[in-house]
C-alpha atoms as a PDB file:
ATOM      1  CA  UNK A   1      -7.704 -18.226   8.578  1.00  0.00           C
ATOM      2  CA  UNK A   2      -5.283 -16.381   6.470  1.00  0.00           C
ATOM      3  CA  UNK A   3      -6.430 -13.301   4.362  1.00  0.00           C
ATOM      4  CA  UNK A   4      -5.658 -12.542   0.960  1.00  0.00           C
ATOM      5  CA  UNK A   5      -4.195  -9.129   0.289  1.00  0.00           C
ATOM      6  CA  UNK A   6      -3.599  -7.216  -2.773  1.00  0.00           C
ATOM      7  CA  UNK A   7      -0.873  -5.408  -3.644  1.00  0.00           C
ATOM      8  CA  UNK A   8      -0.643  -2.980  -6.331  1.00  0.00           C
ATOM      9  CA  UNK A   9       3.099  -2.646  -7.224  1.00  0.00           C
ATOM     10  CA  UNK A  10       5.075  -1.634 -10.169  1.00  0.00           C
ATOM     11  CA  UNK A  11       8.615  -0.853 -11.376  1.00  0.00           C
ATOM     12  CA  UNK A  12      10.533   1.252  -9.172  1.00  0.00           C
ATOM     13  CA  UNK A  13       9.005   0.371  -5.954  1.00  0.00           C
ATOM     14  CA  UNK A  14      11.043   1.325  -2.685  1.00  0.00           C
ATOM     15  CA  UNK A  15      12.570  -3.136  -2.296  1.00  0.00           C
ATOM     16  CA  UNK A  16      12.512  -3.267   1.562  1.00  0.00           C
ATOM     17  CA  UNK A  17       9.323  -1.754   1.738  1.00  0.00           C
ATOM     18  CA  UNK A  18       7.662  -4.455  -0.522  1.00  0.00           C
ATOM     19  CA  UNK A  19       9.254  -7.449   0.811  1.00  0.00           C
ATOM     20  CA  UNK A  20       9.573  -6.871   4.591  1.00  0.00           C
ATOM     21  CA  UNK A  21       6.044  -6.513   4.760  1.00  0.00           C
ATOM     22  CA  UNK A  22       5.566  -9.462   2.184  1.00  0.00           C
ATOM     23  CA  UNK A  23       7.402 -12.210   5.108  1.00  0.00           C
ATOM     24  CA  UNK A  24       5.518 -10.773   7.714  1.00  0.00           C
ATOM     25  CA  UNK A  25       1.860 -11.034   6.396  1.00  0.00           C
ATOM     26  CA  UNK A  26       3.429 -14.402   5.224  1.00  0.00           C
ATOM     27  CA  UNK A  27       4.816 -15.614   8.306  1.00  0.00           C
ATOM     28  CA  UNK A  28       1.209 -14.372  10.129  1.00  0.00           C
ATOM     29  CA  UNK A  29      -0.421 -17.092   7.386  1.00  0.00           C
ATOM     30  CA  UNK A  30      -1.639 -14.732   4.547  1.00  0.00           C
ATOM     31  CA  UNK A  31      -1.448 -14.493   1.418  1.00  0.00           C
ATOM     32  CA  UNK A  32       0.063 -11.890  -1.219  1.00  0.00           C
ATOM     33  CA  UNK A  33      -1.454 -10.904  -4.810  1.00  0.00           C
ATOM     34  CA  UNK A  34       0.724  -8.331  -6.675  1.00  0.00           C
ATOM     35  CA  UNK A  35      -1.293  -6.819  -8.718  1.00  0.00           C
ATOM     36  CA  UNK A  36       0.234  -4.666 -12.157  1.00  0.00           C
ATOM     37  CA  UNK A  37      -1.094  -4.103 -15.570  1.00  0.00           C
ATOM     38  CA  UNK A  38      -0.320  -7.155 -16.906  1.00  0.00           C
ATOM     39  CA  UNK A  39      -0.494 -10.825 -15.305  1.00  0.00           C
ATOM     40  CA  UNK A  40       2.925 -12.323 -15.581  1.00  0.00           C
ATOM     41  CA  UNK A  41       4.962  -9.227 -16.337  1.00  0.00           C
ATOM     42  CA  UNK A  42       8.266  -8.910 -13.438  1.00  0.00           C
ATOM     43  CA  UNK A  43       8.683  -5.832 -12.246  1.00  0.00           C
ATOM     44  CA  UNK A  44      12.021  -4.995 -10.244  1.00  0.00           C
ATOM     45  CA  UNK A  45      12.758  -2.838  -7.091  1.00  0.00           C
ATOM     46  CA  UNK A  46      14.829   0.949  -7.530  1.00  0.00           C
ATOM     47  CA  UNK A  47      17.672  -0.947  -5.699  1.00  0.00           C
ATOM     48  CA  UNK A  48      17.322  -4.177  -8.208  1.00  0.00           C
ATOM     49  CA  UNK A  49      17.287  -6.041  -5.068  1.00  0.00           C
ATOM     50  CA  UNK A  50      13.691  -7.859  -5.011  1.00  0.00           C
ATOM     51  CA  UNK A  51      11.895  -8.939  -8.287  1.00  0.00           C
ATOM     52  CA  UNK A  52       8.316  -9.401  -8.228  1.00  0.00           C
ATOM     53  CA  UNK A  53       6.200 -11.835 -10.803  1.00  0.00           C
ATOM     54  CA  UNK A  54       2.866 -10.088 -11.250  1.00  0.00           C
ATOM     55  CA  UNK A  55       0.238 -12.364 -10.192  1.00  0.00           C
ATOM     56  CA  UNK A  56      -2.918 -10.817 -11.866  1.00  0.00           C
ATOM     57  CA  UNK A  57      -3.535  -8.002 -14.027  1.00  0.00           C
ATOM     58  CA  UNK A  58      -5.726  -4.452 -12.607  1.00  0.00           C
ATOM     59  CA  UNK A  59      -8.345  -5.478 -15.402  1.00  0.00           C
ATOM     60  CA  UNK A  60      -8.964  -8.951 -13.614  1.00  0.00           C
ATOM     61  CA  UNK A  61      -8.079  -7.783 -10.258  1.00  0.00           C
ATOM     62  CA  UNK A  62     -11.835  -6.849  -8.435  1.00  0.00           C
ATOM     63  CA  UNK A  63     -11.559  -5.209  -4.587  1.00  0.00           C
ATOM     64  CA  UNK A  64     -14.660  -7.770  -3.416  1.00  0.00           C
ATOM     65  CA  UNK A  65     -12.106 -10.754  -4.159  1.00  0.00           C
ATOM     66  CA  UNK A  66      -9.833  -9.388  -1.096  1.00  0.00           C
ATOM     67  CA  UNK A  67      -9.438  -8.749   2.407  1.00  0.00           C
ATOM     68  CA  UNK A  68      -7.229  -5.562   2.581  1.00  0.00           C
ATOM     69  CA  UNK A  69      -4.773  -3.717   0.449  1.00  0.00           C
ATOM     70  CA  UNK A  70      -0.816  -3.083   0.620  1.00  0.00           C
ATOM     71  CA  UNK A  71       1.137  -0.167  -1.289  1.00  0.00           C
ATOM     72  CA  UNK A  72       5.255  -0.513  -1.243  1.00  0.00           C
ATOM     73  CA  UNK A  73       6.568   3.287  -1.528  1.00  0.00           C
ATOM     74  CA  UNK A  74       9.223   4.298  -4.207  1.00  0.00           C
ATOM     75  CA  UNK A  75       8.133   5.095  -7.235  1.00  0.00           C
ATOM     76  CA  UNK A  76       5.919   2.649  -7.796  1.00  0.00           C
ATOM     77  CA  UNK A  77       2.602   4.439  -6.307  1.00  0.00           C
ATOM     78  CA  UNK A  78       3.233   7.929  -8.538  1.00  0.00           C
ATOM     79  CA  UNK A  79       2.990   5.625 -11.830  1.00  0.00           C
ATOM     80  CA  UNK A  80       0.417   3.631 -10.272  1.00  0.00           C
ATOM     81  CA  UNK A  81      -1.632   6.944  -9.697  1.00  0.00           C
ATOM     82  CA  UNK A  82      -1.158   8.137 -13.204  1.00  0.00           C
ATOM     83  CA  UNK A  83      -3.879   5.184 -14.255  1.00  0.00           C
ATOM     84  CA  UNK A  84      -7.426   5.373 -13.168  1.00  0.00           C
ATOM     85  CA  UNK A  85      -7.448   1.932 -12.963  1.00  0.00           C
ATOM     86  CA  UNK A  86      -5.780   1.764  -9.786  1.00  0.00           C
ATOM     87  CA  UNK A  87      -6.803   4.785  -8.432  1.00  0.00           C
ATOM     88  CA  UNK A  88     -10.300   3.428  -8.462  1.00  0.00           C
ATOM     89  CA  UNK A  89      -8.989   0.138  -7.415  1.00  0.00           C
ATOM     90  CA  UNK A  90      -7.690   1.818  -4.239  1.00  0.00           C
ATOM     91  CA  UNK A  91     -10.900   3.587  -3.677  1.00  0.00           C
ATOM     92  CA  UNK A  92     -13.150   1.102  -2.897  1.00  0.00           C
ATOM     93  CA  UNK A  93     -10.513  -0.612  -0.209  1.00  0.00           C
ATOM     94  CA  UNK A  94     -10.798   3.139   1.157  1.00  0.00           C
ATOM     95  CA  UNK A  95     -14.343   3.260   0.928  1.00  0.00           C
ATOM     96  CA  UNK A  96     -15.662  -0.154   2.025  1.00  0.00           C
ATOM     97  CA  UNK A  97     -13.368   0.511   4.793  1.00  0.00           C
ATOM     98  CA  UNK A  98     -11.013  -2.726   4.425  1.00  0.00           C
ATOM     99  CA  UNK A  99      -7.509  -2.715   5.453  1.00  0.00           C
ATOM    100  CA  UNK A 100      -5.318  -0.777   4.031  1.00  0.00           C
ATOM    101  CA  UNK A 101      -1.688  -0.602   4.358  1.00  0.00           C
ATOM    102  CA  UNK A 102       0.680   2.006   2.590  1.00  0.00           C
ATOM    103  CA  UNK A 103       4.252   3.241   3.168  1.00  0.00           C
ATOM    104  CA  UNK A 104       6.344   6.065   2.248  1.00  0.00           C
ATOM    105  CA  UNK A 105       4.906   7.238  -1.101  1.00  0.00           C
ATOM    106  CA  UNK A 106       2.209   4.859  -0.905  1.00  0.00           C
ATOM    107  CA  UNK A 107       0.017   7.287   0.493  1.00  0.00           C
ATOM    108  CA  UNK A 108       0.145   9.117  -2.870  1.00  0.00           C
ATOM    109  CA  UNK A 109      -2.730   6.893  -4.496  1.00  0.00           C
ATOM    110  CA  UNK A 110      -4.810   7.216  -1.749  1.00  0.00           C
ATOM    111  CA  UNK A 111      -4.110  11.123  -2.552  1.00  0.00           C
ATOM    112  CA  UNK A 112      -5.281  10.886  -6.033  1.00  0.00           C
ATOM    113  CA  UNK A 113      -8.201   8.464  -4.955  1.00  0.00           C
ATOM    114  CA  UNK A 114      -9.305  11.223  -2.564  1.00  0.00           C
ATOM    115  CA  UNK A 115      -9.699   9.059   0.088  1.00  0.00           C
ATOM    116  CA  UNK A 116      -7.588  10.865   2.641  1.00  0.00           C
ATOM    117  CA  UNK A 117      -9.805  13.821   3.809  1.00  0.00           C
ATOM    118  CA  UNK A 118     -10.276  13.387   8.178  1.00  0.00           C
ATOM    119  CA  UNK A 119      -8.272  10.936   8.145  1.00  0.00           C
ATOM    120  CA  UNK A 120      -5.087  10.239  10.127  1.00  0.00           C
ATOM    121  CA  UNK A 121      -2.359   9.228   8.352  1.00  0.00           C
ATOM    122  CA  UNK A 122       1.689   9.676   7.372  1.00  0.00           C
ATOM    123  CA  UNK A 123       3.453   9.255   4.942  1.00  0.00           C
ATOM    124  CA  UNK A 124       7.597   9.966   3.249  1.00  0.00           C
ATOM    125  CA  UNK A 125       8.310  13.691   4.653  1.00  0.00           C
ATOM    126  CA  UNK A 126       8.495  15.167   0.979  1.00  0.00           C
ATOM    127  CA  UNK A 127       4.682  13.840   0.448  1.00  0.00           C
ATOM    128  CA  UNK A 128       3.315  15.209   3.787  1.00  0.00           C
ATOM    129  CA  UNK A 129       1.939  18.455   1.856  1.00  0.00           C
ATOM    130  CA  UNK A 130       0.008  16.779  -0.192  1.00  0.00           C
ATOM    131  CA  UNK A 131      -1.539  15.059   2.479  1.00  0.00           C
ATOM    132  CA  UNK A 132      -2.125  18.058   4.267  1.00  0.00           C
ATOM    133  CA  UNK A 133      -3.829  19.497   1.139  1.00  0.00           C
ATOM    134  CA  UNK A 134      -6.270  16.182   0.466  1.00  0.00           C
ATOM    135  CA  UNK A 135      -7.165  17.452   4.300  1.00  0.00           C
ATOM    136  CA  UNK A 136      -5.190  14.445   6.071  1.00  0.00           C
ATOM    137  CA  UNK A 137      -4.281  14.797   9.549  1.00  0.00           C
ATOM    138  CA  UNK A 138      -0.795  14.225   9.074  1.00  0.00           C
ATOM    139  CA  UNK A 139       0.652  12.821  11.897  1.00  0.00           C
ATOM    140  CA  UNK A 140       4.636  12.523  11.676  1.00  0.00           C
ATOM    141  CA  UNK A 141       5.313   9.608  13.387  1.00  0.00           C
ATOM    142  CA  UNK A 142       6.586   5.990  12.936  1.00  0.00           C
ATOM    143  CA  UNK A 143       3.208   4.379  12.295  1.00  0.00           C
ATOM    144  CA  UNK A 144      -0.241   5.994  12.501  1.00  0.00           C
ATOM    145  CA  UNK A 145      -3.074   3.473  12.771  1.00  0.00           C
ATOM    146  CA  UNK A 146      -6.874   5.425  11.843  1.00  0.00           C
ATOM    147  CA  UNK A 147     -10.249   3.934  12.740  1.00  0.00           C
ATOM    148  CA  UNK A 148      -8.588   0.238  12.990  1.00  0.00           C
ATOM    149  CA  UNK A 149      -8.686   0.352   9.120  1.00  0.00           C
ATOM    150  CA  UNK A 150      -5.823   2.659   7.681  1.00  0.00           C
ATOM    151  CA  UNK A 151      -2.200   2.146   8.566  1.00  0.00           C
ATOM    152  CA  UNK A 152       0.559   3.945   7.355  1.00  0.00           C
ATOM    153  CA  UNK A 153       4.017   5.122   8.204  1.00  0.00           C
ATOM    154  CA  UNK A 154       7.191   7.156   6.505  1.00  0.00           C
ATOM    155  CA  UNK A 155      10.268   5.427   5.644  1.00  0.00           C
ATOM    156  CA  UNK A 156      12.395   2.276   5.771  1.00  0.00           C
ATOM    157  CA  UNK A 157      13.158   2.256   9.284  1.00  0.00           C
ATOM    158  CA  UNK A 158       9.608   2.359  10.209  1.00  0.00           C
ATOM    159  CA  UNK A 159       8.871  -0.972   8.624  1.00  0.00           C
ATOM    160  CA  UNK A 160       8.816  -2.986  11.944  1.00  0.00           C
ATOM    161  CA  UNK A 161       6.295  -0.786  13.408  1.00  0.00           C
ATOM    162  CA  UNK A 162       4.307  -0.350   9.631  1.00  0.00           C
ATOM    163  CA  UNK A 163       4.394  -4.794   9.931  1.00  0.00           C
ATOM    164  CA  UNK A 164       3.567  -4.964  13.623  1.00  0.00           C
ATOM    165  CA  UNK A 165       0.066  -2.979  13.111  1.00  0.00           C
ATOM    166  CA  UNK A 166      -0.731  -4.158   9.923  1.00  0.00           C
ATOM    167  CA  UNK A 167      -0.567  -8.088  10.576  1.00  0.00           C
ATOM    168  CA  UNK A 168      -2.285  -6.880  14.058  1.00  0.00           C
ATOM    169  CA  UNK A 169      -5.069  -5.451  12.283  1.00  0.00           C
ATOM    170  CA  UNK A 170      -5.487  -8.551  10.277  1.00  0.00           C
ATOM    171  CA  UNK A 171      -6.163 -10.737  13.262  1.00  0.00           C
END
C-alpha cells in the first residue's frame, strides 16, 4: 500500500531535488502532496525547470493525515522557516517520529523546528554549522539514515542515494 507524503515546497526550491525524488516515491506507488500557503498557487524551481501546482494549503494541511514528510533544498526551506506554520508543521513529523526526508537546505526547517539535537544528519556544506549548533551529529556524507526515521543528504549528486533510502524506509 502506497503512502501519502507531504511536501512542503515553495518558490525557489533547488528543481532536481524536488522532482527526482517526486518519480521515485512515485514509481515505488506513493503518493505526493505539495503543500504551500495557498491551495492552487504554482510555485516554480530557481532553474525554472519544474513547476509545481500546490495541492493544499499549510492551514488545511494536518501531520496525522500523512505518512512521512519530504523537503526539496534551494531556497525554498529558508522562506518556509520564516513561517511558524511550517515550522510547527515539520515538528510533529520530527516528533511523532514519521519519516522524514530533507535535502540540501532542507535540513534548515528542521533547524528552526529544533528537532535536530542527537541526531544524525547532513545537510548542503554551507548549512553544516548550523547543524552543528542545533547539536546535530553532522555526518558529511552522501546520505545519512538516523533511527530508521530521518534521512538526509547534501547536494544534487546525492539524490540517488537520498531516493534509494527514503523509498527503502517507506517499505
Amino acid at each position: 500500500m502506497g503512502k501519502k507524503i507531504a511536501t512542503v515546497i515553495t518558490d525557489m526550491f533547488e528543481d532536481v531535488e524536488y522532482t527526482e525524488p517526486l518519480n521515485a516515491f512515485k514509481d515505488a506507488g506513493h503518493e505526493i502532496i505539495a503543500i504551500e500557503k495557498e491551495k492552487g498557487k504554482q510555485v516554480t524551481g530557481k532553474n525554472k525547470e519544474a513547476k509545481v501546482t500546490i495541492d493544499q494549503g499549510i492551514d488545511d494541511a494536518n501531520p496525522d493525515d500523512f505518512d512521512a514528510l519530504f523537503i526539496p533544498g534551494g531556497f525554498s526551506p529558508d522562506q518556509l522557516r520564516a513561517d511558524d506554520r511550517f515550522v510547527q508543521f515539520a515538528k510533529k513529523f520530527m516528533d511523532a517520529k514519521k519519516p522524514v526526508f530533507a535535502i540540501c537546505h532542507g535540513p534548515q526547517l528542521l533547524i528552526t523546528a529544533k528537532s535536530l539535537e542527537g541526531r544524525d544528519a547532513t545537510g548542503f556544506k554551507s548549512i553544516q554549522v548550523d547543524m552543528e549548533y542545533a547539536k546535530a551529529n553532522v555526518k558529511d556524507q552522501e546520505v545519512v539514515v538516523c533511527q530508521n526515521q530521518l534521512v538526509t543528504s547534501r547536494q544534487p549528486d546525492d539524490i540517488p542515494a537520498f531516493n534509494r533510502e527514503a523509498v527503502n524506509l517507506l517499505k
